[in-house]
ModelCIF file with pLDDT and N, C-alpha, C, O atoms, coordinates in Angstrom:
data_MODEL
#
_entry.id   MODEL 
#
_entity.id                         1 
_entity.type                       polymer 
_entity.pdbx_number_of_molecules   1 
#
_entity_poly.entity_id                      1 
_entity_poly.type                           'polypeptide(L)' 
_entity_poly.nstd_linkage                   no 
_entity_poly.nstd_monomer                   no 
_entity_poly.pdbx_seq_one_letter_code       
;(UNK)(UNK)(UNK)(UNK)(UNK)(UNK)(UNK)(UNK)(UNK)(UNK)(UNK)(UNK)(UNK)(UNK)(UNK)(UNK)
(UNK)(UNK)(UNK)(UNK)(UNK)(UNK)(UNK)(UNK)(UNK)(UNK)(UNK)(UNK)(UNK)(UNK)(UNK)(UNK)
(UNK)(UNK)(UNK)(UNK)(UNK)(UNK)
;
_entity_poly.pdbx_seq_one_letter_code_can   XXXXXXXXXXXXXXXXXXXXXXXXXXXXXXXXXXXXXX 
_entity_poly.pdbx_strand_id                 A 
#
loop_
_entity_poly_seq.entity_id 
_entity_poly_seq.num 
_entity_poly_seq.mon_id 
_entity_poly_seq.hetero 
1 1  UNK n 
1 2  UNK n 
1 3  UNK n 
1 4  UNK n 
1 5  UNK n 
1 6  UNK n 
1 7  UNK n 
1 8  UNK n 
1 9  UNK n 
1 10 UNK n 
1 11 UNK n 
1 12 UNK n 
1 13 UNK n 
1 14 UNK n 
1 15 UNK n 
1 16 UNK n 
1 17 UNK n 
1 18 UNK n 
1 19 UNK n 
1 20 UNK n 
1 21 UNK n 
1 22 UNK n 
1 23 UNK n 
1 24 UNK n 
1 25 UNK n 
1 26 UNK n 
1 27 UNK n 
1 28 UNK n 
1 29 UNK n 
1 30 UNK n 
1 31 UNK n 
1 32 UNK n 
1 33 UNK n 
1 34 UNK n 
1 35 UNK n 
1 36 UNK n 
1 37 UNK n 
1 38 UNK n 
#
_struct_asym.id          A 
_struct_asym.entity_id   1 
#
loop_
_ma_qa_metric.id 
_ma_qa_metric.mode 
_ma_qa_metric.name 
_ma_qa_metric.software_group_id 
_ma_qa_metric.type 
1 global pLDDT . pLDDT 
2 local  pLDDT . pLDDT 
#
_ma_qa_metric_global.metric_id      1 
_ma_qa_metric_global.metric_value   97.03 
_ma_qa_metric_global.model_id       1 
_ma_qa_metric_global.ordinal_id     1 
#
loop_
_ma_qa_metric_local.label_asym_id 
_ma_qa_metric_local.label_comp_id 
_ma_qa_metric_local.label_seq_id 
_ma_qa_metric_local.metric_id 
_ma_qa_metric_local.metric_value 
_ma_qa_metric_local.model_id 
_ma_qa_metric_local.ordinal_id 
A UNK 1  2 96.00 1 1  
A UNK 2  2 97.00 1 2  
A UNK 3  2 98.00 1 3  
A UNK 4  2 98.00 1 4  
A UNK 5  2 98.00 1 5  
A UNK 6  2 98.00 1 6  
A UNK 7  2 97.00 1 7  
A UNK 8  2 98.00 1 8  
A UNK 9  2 98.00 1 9  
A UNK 10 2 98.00 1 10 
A UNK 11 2 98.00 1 11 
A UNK 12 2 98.00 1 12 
A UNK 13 2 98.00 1 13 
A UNK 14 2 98.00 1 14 
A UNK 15 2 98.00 1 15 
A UNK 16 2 98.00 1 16 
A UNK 17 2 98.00 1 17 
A UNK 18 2 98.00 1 18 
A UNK 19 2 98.00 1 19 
A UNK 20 2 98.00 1 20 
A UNK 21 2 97.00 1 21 
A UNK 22 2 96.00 1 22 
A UNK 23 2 96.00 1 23 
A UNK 24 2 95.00 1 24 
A UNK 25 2 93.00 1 25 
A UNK 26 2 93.00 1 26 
A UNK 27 2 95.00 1 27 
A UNK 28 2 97.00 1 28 
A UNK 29 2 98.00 1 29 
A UNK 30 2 98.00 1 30 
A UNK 31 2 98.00 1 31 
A UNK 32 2 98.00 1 32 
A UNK 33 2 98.00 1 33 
A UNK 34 2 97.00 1 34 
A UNK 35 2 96.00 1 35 
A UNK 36 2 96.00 1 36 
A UNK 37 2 96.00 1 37 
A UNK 38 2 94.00 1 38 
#
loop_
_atom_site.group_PDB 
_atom_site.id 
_atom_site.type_symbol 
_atom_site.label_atom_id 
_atom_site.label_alt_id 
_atom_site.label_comp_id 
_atom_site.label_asym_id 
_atom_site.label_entity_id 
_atom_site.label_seq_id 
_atom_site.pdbx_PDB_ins_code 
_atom_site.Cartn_x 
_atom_site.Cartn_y 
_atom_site.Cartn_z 
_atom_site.occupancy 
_atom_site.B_iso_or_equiv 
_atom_site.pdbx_formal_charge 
_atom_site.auth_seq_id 
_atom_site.auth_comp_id 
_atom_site.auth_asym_id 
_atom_site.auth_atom_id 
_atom_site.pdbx_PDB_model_num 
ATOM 1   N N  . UNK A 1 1  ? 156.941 65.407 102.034 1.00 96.00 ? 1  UNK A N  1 
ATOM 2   C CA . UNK A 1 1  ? 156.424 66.502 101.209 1.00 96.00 ? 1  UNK A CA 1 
ATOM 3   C C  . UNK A 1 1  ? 155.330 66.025 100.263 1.00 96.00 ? 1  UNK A C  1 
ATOM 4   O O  . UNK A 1 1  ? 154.310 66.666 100.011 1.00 96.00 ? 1  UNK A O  1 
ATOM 5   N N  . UNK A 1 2  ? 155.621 64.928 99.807  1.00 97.00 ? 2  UNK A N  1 
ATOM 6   C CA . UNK A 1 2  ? 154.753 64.633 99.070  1.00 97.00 ? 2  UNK A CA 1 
ATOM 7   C C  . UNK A 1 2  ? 153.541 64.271 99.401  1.00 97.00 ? 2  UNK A C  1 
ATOM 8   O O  . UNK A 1 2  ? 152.668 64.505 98.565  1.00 97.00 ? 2  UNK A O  1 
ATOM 9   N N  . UNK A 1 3  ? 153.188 63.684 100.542 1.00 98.00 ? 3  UNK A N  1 
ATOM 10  C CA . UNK A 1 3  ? 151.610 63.062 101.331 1.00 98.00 ? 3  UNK A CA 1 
ATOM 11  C C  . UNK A 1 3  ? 151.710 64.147 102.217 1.00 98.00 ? 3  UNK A C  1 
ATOM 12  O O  . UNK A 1 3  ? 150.869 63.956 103.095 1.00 98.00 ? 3  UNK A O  1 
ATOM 13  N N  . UNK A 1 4  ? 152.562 65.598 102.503 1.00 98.00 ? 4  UNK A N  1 
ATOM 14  C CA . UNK A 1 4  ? 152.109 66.203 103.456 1.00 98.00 ? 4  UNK A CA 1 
ATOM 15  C C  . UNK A 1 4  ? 151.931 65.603 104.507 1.00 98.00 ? 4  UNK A C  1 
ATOM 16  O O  . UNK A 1 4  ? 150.771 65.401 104.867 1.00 98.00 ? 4  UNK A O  1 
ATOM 17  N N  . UNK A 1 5  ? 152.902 65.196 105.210 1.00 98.00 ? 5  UNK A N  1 
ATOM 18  C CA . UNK A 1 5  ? 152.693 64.380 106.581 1.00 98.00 ? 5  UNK A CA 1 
ATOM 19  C C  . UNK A 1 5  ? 153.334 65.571 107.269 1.00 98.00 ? 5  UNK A C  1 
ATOM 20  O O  . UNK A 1 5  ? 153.268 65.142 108.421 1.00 98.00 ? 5  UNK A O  1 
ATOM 21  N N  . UNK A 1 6  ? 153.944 66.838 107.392 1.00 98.00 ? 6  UNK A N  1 
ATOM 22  C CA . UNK A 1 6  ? 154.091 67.480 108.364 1.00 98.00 ? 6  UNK A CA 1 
ATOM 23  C C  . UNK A 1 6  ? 152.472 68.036 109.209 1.00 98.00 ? 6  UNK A C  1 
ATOM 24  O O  . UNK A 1 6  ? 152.426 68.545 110.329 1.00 98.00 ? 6  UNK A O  1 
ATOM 25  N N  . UNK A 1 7  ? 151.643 67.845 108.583 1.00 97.00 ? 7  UNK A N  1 
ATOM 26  C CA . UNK A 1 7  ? 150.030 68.544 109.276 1.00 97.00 ? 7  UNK A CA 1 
ATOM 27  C C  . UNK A 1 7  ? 149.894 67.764 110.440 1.00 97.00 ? 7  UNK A C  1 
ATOM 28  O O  . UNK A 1 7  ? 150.398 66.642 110.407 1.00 97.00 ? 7  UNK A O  1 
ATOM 29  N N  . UNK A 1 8  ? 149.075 68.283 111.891 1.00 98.00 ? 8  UNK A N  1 
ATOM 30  C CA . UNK A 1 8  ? 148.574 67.411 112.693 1.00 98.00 ? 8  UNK A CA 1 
ATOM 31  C C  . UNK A 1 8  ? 147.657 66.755 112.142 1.00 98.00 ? 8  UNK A C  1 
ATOM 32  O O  . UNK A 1 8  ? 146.613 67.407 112.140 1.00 98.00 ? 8  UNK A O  1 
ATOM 33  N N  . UNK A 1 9  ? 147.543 65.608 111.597 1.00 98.00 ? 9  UNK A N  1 
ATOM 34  C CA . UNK A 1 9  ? 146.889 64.698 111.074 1.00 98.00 ? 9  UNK A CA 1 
ATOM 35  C C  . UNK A 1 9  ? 146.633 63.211 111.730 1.00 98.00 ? 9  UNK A C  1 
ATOM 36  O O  . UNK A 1 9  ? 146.008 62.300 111.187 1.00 98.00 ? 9  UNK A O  1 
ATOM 37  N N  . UNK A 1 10 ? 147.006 63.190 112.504 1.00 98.00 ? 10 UNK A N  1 
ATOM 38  C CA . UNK A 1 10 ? 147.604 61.515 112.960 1.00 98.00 ? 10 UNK A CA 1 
ATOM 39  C C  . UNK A 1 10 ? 146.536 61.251 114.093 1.00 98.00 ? 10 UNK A C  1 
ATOM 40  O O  . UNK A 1 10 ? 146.428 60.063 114.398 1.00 98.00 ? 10 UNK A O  1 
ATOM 41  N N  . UNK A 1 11 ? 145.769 62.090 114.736 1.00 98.00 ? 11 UNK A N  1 
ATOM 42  C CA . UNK A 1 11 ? 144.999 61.246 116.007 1.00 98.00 ? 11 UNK A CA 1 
ATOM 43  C C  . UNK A 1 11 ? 143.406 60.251 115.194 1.00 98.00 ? 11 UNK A C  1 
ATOM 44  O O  . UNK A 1 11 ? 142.903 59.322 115.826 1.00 98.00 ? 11 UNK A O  1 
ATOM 45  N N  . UNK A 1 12 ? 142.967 60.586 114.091 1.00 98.00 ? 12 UNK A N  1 
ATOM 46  C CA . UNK A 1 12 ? 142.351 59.656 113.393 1.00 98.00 ? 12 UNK A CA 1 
ATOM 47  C C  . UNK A 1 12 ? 142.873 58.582 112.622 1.00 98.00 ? 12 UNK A C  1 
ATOM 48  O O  . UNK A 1 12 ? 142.367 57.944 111.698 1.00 98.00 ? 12 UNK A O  1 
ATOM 49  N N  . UNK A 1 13 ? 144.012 58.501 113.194 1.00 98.00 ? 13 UNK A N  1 
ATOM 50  C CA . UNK A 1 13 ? 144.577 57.030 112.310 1.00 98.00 ? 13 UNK A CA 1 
ATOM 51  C C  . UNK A 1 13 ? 144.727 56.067 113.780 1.00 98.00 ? 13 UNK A C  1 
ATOM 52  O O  . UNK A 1 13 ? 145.041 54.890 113.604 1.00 98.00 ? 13 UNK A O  1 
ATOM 53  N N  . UNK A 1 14 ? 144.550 56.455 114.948 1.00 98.00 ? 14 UNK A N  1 
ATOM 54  C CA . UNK A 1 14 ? 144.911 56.120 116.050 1.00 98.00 ? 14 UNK A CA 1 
ATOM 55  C C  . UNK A 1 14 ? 144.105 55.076 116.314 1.00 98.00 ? 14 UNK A C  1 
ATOM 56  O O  . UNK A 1 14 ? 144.497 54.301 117.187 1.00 98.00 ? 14 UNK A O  1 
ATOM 57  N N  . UNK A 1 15 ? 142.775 54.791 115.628 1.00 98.00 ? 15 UNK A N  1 
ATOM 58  C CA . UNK A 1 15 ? 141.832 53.257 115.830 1.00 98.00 ? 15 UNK A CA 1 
ATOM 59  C C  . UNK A 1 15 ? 141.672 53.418 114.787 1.00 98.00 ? 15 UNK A C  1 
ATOM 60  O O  . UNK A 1 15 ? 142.094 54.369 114.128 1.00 98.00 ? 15 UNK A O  1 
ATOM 61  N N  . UNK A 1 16 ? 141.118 52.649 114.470 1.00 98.00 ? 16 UNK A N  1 
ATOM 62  C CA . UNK A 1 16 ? 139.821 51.517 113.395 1.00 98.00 ? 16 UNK A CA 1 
ATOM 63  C C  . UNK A 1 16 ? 141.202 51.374 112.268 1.00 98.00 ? 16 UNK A C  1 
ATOM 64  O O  . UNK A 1 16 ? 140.768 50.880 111.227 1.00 98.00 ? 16 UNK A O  1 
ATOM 65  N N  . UNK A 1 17 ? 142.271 51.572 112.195 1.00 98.00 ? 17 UNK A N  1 
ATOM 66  C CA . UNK A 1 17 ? 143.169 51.204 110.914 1.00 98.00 ? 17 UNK A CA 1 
ATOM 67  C C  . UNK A 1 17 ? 143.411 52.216 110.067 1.00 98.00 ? 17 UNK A C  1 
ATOM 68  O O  . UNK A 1 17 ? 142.640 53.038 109.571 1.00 98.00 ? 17 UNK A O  1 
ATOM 69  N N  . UNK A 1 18 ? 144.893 52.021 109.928 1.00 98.00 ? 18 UNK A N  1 
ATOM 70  C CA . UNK A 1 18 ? 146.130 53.435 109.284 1.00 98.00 ? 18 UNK A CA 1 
ATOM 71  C C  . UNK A 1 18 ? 145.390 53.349 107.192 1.00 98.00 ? 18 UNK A C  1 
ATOM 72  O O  . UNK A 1 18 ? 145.526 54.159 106.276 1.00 98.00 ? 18 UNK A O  1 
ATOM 73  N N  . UNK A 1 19 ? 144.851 52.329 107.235 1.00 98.00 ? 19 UNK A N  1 
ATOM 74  C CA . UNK A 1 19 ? 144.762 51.928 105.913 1.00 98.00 ? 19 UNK A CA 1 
ATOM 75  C C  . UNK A 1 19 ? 143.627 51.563 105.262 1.00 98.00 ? 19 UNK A C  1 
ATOM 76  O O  . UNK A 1 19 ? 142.911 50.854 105.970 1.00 98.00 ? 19 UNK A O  1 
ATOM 77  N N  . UNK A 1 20 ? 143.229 51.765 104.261 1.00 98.00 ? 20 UNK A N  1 
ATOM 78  C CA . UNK A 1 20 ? 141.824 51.504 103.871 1.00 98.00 ? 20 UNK A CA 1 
ATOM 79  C C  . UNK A 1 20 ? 141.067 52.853 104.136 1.00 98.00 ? 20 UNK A C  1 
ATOM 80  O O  . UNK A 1 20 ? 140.158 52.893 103.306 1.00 98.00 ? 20 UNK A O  1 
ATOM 81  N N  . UNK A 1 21 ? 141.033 54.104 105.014 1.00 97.00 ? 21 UNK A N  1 
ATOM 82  C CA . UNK A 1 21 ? 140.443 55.064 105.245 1.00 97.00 ? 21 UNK A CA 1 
ATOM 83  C C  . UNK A 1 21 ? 140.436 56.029 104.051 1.00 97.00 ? 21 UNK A C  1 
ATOM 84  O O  . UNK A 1 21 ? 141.413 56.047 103.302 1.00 97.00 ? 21 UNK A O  1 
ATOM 85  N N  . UNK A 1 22 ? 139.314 56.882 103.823 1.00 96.00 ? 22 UNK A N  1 
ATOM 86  C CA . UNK A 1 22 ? 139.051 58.233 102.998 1.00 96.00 ? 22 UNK A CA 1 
ATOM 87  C C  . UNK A 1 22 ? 139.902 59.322 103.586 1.00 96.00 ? 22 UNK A C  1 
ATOM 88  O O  . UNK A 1 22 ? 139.998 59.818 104.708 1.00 96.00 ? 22 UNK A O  1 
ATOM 89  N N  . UNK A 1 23 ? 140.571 59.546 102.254 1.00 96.00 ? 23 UNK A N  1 
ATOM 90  C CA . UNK A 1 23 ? 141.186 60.816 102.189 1.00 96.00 ? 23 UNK A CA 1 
ATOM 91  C C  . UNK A 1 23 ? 140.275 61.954 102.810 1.00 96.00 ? 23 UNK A C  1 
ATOM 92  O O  . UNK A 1 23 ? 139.093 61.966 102.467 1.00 96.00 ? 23 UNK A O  1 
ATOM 93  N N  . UNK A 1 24 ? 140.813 63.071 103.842 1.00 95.00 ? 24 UNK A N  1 
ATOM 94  C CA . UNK A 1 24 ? 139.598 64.154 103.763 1.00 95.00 ? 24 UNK A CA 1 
ATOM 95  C C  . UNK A 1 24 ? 140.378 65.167 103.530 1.00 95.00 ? 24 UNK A C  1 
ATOM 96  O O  . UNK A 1 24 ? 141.607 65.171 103.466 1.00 95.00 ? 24 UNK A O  1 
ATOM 97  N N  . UNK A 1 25 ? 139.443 66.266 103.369 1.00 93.00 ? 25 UNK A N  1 
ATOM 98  C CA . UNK A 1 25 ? 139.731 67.805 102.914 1.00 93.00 ? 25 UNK A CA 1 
ATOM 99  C C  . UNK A 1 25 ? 140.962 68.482 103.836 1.00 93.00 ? 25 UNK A C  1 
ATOM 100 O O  . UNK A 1 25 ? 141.679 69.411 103.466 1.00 93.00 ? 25 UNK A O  1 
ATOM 101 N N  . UNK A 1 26 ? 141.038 67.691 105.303 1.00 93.00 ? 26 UNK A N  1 
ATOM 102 C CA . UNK A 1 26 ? 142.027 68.505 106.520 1.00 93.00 ? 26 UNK A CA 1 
ATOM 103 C C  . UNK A 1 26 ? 143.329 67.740 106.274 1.00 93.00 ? 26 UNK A C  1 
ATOM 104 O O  . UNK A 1 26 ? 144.228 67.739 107.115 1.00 93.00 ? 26 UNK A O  1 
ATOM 105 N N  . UNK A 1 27 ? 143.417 67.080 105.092 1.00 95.00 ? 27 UNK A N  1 
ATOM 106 C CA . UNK A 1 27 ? 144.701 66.372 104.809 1.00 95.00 ? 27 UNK A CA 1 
ATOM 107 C C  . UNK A 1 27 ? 144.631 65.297 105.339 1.00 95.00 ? 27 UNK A C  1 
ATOM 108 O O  . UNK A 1 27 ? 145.658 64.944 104.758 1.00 95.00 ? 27 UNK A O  1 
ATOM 109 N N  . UNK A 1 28 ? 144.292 64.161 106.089 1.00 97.00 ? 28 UNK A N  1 
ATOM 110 C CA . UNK A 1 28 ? 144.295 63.106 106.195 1.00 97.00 ? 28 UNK A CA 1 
ATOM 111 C C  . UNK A 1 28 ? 144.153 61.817 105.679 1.00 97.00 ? 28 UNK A C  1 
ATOM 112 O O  . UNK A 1 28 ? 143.211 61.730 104.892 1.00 97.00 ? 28 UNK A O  1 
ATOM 113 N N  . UNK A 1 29 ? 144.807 60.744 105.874 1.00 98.00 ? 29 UNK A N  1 
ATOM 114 C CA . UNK A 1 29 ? 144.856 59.638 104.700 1.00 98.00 ? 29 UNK A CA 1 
ATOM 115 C C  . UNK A 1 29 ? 145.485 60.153 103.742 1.00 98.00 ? 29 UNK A C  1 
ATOM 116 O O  . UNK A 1 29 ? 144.680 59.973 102.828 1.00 98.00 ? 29 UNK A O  1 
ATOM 117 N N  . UNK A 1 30 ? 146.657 60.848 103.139 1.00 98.00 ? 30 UNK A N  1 
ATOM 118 C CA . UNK A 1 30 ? 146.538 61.509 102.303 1.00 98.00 ? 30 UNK A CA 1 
ATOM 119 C C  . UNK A 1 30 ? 147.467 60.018 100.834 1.00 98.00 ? 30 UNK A C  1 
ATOM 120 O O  . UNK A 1 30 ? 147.532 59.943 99.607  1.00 98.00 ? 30 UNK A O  1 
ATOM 121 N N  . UNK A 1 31 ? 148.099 58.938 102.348 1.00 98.00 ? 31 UNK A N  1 
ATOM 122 C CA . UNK A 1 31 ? 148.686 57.945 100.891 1.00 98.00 ? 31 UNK A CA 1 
ATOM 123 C C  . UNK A 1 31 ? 147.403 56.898 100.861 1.00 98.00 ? 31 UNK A C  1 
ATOM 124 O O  . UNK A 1 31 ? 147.729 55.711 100.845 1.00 98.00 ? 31 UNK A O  1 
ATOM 125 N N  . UNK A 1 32 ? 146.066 57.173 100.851 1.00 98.00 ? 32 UNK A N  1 
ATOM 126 C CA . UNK A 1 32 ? 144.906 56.300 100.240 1.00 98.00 ? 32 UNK A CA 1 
ATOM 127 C C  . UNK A 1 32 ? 144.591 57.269 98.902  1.00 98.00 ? 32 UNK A C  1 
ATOM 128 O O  . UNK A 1 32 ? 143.725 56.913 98.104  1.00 98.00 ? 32 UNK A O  1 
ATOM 129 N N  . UNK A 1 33 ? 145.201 58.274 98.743  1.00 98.00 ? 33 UNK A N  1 
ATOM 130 C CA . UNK A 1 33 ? 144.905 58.710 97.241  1.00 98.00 ? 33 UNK A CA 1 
ATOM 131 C C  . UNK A 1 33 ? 145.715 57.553 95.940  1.00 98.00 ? 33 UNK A C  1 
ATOM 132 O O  . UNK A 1 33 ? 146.702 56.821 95.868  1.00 98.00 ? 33 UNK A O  1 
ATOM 133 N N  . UNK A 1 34 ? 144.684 57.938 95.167  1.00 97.00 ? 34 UNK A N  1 
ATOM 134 C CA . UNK A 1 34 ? 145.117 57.014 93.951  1.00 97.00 ? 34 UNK A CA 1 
ATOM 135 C C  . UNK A 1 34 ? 145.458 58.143 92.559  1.00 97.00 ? 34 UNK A C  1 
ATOM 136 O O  . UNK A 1 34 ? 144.869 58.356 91.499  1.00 97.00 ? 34 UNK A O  1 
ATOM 137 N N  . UNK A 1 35 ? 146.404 58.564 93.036  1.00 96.00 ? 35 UNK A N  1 
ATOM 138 C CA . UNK A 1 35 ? 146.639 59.519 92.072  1.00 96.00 ? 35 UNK A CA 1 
ATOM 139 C C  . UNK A 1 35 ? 147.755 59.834 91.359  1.00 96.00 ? 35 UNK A C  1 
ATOM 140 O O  . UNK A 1 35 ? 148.211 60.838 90.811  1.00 96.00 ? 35 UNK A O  1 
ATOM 141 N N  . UNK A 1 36 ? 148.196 58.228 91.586  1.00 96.00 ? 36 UNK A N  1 
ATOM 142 C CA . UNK A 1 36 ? 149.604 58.287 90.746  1.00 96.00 ? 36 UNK A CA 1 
ATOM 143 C C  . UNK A 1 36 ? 148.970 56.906 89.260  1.00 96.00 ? 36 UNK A C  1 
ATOM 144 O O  . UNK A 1 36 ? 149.622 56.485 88.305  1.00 96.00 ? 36 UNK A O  1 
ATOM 145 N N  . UNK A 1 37 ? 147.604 56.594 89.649  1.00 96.00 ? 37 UNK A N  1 
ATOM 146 C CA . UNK A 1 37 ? 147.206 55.469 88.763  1.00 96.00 ? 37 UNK A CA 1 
ATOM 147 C C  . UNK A 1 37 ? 147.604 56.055 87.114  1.00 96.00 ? 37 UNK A C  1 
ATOM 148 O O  . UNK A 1 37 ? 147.865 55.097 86.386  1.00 96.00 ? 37 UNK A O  1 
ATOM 149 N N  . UNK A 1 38 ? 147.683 57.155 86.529  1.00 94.00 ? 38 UNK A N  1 
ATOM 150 C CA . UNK A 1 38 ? 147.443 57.609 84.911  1.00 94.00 ? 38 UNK A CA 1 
ATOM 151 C C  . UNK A 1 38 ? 149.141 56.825 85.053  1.00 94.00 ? 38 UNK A C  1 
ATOM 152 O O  . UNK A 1 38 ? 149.857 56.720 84.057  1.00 94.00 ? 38 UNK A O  1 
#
């Protein structure tokens, strides 16, 4: 619930690496947000 991982999101994590990628607007990457930093 919290990263919204129920969305089809997952075929762009499928190369180049699950990690290090930009968050985008269609929900993806959504644990590369830094938004627990405050």
């Amino acid at each position: 619930e919290h990263l919204k991982l129920r969305n089809p999101i997952y075929v762009p994590t499928s190369a180049y690496g699950h990690f290090g990628r930009s968050p985008s607007n269609q929900g993806h990457f959504t644990w590369e947000k830094t938004d627990l930093v405050d």
